[in-house]
C-alpha atoms as a PDB file:
ATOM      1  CA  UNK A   1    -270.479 104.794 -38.193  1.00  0.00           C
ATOM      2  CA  UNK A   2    -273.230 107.129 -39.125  1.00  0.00           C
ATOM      3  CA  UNK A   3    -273.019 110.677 -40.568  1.00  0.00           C
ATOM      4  CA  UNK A   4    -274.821 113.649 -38.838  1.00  0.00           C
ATOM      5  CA  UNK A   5    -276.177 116.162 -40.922  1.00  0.00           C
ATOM      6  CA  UNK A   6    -274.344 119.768 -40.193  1.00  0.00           C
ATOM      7  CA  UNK A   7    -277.981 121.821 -39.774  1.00  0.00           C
ATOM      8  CA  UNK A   8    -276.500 125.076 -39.943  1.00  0.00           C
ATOM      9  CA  UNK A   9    -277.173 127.835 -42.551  1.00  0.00           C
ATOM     10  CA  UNK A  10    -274.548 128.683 -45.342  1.00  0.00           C
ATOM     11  CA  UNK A  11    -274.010 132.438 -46.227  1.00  0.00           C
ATOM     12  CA  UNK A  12    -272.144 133.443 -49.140  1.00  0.00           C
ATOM     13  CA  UNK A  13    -271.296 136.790 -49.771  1.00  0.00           C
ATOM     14  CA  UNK A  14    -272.516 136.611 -53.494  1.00  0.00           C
ATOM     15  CA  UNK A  15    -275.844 136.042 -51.723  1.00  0.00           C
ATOM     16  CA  UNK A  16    -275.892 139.583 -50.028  1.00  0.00           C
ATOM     17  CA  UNK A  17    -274.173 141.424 -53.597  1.00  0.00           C
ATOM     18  CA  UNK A  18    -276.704 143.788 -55.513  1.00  0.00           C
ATOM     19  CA  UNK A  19    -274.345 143.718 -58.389  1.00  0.00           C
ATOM     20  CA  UNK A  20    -274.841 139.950 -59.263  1.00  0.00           C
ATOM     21  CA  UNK A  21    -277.929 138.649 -61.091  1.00  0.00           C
ATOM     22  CA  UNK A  22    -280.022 135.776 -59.664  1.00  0.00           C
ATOM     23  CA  UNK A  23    -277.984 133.021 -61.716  1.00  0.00           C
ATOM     24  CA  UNK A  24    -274.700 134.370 -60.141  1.00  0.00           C
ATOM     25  CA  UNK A  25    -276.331 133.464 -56.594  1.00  0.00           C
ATOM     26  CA  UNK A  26    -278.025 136.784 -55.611  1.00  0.00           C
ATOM     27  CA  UNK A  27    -280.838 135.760 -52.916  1.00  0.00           C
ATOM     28  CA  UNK A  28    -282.244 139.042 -52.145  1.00  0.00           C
ATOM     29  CA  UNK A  29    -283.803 141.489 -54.292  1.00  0.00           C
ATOM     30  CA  UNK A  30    -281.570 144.205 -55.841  1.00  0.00           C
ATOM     31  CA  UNK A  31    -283.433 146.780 -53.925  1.00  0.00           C
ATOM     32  CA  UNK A  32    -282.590 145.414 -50.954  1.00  0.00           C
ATOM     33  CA  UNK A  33    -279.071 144.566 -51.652  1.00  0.00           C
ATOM     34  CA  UNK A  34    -275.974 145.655 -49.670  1.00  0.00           C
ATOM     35  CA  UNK A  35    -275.582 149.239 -50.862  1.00  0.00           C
ATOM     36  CA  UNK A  36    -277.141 152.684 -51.102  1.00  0.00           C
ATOM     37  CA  UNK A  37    -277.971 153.325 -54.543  1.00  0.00           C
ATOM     38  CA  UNK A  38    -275.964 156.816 -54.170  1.00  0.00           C
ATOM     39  CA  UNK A  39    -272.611 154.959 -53.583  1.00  0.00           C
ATOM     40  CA  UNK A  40    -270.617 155.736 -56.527  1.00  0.00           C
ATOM     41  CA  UNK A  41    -268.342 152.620 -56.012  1.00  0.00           C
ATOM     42  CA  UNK A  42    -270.061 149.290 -55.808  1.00  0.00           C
ATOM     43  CA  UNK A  43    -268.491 147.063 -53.502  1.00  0.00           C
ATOM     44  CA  UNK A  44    -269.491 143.276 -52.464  1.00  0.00           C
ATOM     45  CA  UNK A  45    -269.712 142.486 -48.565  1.00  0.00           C
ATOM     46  CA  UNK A  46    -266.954 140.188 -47.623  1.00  0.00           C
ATOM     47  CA  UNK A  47    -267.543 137.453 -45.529  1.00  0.00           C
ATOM     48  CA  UNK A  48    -265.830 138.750 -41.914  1.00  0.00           C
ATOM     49  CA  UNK A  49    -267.954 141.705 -42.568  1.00  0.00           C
ATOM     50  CA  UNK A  50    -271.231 139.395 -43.027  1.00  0.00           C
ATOM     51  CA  UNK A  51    -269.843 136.930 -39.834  1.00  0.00           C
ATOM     52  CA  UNK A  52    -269.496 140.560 -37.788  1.00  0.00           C
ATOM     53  CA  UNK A  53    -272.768 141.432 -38.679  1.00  0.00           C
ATOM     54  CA  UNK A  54    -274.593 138.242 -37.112  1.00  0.00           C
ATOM     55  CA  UNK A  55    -272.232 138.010 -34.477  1.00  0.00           C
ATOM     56  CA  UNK A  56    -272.172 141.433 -33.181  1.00  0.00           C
ATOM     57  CA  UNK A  57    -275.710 142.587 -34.699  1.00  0.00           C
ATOM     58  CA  UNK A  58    -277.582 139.775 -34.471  1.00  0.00           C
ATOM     59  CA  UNK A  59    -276.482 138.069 -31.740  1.00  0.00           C
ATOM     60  CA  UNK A  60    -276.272 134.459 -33.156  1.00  0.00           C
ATOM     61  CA  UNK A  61    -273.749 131.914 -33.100  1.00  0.00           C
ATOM     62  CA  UNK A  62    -271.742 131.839 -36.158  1.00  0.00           C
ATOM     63  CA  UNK A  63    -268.345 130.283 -37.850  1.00  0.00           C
ATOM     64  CA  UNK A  64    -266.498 132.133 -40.741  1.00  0.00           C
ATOM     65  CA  UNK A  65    -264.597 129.898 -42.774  1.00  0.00           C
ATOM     66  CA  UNK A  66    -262.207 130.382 -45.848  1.00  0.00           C
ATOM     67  CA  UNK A  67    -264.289 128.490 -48.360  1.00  0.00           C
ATOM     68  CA  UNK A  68    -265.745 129.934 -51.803  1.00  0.00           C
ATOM     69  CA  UNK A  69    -268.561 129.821 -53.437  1.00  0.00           C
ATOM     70  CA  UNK A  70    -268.614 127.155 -56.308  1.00  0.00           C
ATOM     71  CA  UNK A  71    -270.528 129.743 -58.885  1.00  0.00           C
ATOM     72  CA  UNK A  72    -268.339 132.301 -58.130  1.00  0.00           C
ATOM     73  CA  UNK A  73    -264.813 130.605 -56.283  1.00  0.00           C
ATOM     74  CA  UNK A  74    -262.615 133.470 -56.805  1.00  0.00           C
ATOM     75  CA  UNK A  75    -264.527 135.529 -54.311  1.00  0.00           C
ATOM     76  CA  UNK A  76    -263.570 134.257 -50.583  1.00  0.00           C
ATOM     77  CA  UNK A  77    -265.477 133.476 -47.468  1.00  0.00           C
ATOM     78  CA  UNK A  78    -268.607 131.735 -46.072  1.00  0.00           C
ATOM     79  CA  UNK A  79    -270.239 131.880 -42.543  1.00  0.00           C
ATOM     80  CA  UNK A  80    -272.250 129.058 -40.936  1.00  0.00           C
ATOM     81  CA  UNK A  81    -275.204 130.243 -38.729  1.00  0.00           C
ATOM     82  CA  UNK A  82    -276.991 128.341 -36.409  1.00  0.00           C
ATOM     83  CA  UNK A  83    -280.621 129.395 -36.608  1.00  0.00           C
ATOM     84  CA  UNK A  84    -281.679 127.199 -33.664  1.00  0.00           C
ATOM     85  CA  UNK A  85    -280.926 125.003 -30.869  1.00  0.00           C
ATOM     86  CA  UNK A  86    -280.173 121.863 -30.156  1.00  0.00           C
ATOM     87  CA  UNK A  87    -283.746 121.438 -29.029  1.00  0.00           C
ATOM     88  CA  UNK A  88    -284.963 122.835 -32.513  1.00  0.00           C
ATOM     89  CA  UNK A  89    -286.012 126.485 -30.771  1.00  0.00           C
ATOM     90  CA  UNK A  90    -285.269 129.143 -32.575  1.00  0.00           C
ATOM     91  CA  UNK A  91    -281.932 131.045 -31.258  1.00  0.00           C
ATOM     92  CA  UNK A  92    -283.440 134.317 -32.416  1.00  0.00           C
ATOM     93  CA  UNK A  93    -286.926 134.719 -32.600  1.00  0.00           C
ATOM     94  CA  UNK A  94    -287.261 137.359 -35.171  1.00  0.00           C
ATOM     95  CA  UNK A  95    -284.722 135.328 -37.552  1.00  0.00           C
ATOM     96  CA  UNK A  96    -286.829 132.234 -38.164  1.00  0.00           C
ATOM     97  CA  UNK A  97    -285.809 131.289 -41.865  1.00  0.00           C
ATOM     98  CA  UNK A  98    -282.710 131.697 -43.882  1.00  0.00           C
ATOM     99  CA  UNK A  99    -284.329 134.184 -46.215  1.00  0.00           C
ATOM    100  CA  UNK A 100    -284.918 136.031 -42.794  1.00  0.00           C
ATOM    101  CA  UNK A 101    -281.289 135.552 -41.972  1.00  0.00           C
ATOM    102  CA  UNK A 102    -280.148 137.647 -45.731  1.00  0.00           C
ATOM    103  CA  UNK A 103    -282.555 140.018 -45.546  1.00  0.00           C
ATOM    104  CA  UNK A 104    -281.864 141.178 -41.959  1.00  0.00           C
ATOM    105  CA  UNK A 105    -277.484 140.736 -42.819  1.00  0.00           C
ATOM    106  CA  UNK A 106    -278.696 143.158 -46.039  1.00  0.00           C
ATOM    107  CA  UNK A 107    -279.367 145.369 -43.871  1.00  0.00           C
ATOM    108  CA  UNK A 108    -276.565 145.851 -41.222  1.00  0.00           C
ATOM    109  CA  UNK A 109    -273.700 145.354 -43.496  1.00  0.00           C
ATOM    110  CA  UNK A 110    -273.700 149.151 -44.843  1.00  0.00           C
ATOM    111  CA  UNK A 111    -273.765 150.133 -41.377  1.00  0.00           C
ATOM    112  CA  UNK A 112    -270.582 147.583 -40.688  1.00  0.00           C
ATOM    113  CA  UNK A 113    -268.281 150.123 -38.597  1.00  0.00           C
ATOM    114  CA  UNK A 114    -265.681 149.163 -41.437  1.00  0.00           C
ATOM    115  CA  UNK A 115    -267.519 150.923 -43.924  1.00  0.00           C
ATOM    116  CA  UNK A 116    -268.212 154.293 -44.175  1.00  0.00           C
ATOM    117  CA  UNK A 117    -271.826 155.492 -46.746  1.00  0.00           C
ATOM    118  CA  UNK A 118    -271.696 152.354 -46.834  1.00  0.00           C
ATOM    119  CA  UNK A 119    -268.522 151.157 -48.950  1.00  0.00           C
ATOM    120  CA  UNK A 120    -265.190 149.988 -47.278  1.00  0.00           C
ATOM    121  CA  UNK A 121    -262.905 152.379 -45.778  1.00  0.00           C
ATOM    122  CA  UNK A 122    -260.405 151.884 -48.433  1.00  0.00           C
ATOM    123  CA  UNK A 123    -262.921 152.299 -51.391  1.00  0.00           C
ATOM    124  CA  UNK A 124    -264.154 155.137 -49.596  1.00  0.00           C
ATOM    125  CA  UNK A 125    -260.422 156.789 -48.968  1.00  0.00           C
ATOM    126  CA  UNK A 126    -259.443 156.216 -52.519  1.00  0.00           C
ATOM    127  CA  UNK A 127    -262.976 157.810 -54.364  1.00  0.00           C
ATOM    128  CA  UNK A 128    -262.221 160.803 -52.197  1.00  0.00           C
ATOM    129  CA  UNK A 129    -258.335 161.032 -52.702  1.00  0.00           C
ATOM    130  CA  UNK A 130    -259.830 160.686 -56.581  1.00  0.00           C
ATOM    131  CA  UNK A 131    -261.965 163.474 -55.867  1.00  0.00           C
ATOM    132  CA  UNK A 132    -259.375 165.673 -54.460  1.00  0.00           C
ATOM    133  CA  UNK A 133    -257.587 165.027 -57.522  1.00  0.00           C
ATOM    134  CA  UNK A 134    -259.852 165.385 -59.892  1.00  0.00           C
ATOM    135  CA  UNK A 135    -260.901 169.172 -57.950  1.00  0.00           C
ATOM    136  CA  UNK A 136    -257.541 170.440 -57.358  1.00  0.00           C
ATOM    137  CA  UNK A 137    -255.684 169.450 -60.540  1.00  0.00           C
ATOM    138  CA  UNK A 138    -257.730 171.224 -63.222  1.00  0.00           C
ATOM    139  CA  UNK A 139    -254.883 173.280 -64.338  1.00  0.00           C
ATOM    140  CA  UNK A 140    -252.171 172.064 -67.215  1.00  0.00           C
ATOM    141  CA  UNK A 141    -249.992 170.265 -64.934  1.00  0.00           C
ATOM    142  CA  UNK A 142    -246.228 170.570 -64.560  1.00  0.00           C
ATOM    143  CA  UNK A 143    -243.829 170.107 -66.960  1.00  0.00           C
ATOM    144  CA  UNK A 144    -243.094 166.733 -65.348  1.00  0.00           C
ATOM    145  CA  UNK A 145    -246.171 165.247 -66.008  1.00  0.00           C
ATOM    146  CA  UNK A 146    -246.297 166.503 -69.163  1.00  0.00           C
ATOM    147  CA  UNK A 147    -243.057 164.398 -70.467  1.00  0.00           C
ATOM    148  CA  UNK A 148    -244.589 161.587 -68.876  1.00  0.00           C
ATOM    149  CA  UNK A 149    -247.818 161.981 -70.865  1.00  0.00           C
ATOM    150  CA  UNK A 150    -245.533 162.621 -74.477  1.00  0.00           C
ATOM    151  CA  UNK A 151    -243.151 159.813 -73.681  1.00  0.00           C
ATOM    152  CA  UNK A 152    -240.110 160.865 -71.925  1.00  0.00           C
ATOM    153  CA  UNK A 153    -237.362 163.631 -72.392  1.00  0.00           C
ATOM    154  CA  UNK A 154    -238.043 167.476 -73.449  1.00  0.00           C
ATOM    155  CA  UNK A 155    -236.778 167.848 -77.239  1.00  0.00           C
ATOM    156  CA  UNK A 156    -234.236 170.322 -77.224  1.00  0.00           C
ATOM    157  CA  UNK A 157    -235.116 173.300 -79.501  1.00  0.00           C
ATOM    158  CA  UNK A 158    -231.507 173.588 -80.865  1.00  0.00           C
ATOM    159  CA  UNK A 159    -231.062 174.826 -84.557  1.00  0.00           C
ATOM    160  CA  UNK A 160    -228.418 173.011 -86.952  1.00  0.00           C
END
């Protein structure tokens, strides 16, 4: 019985995340990370948004599966690539190396039709539901929320 190497390429979404350092398992440069340095909310790529990417951007043959990362296991999610054929040609020319592979996923996740300026729908939907907030409720809020801020029920202001 012998044991045959699996020779495709491992991505982890902690590879593609601007907001970890090198020793955490970033494998691009921060520059190039996944997001626009004018998103207010950092957000990692997840790993069906990486596997979409390839997939659908890309156009190579991938596999997501629900593994973690062993620096970093409490974030989900890995995809295997295959970078080349059986024959050893290259499946995508212009994707010859693994470091090819991150740089070029780097780059397509922001535009992930999930996202929108390049954070997740839901990020995105809750900063501007913030924002909303934070525009429209400058005044000094109701009596309700007033209680709520002082602990409860409205003293009475009756004299012994």
């Amino acid at each position: 019985m012998s044991f045959e190497h699996d020779k495709r390429v491992i991505v982890y979404p902690n590879y593609l995340d601007n907001r970890k350092t090198v020793a955490q398992g970033r494998r691009i440069p921060k520059e190039l990370g996944e997001l626009p340095p004018a998103a207010a909310v950092p957000s990692a790529p997840n790993a069906i948004e990486i596997y979409e990417c390839i997939i659908n951007g890309l156009k190579l043959e991938a596999e997501a599966e629900m593994k973690s990362y062993p620096r970093d296991w409490m974030v989900p999610g890995r995809v295997r690539v295959k970078l080349r054929g059986e024959d050893g040609s290259l499946a995508n020319p212009d994707i010859p190396t693994r470091r090819a592979l991150l740089l070029k996923v780097a780059e397509l996740v922001p535009r992930h039709p999930g996202r929108v300026n390049g954070r997740p729908k839901a990020v995105a939907a809750a900063a501007e539901k913030v924002a909303q907030q934070a525009a429209g409720g400058s005044g000094a809020g109701s009596s309700k929320q007033q209680q709520q801020q002082h602990g409860g029920k409205k003293k009475s202001s009756k004299k012994k």
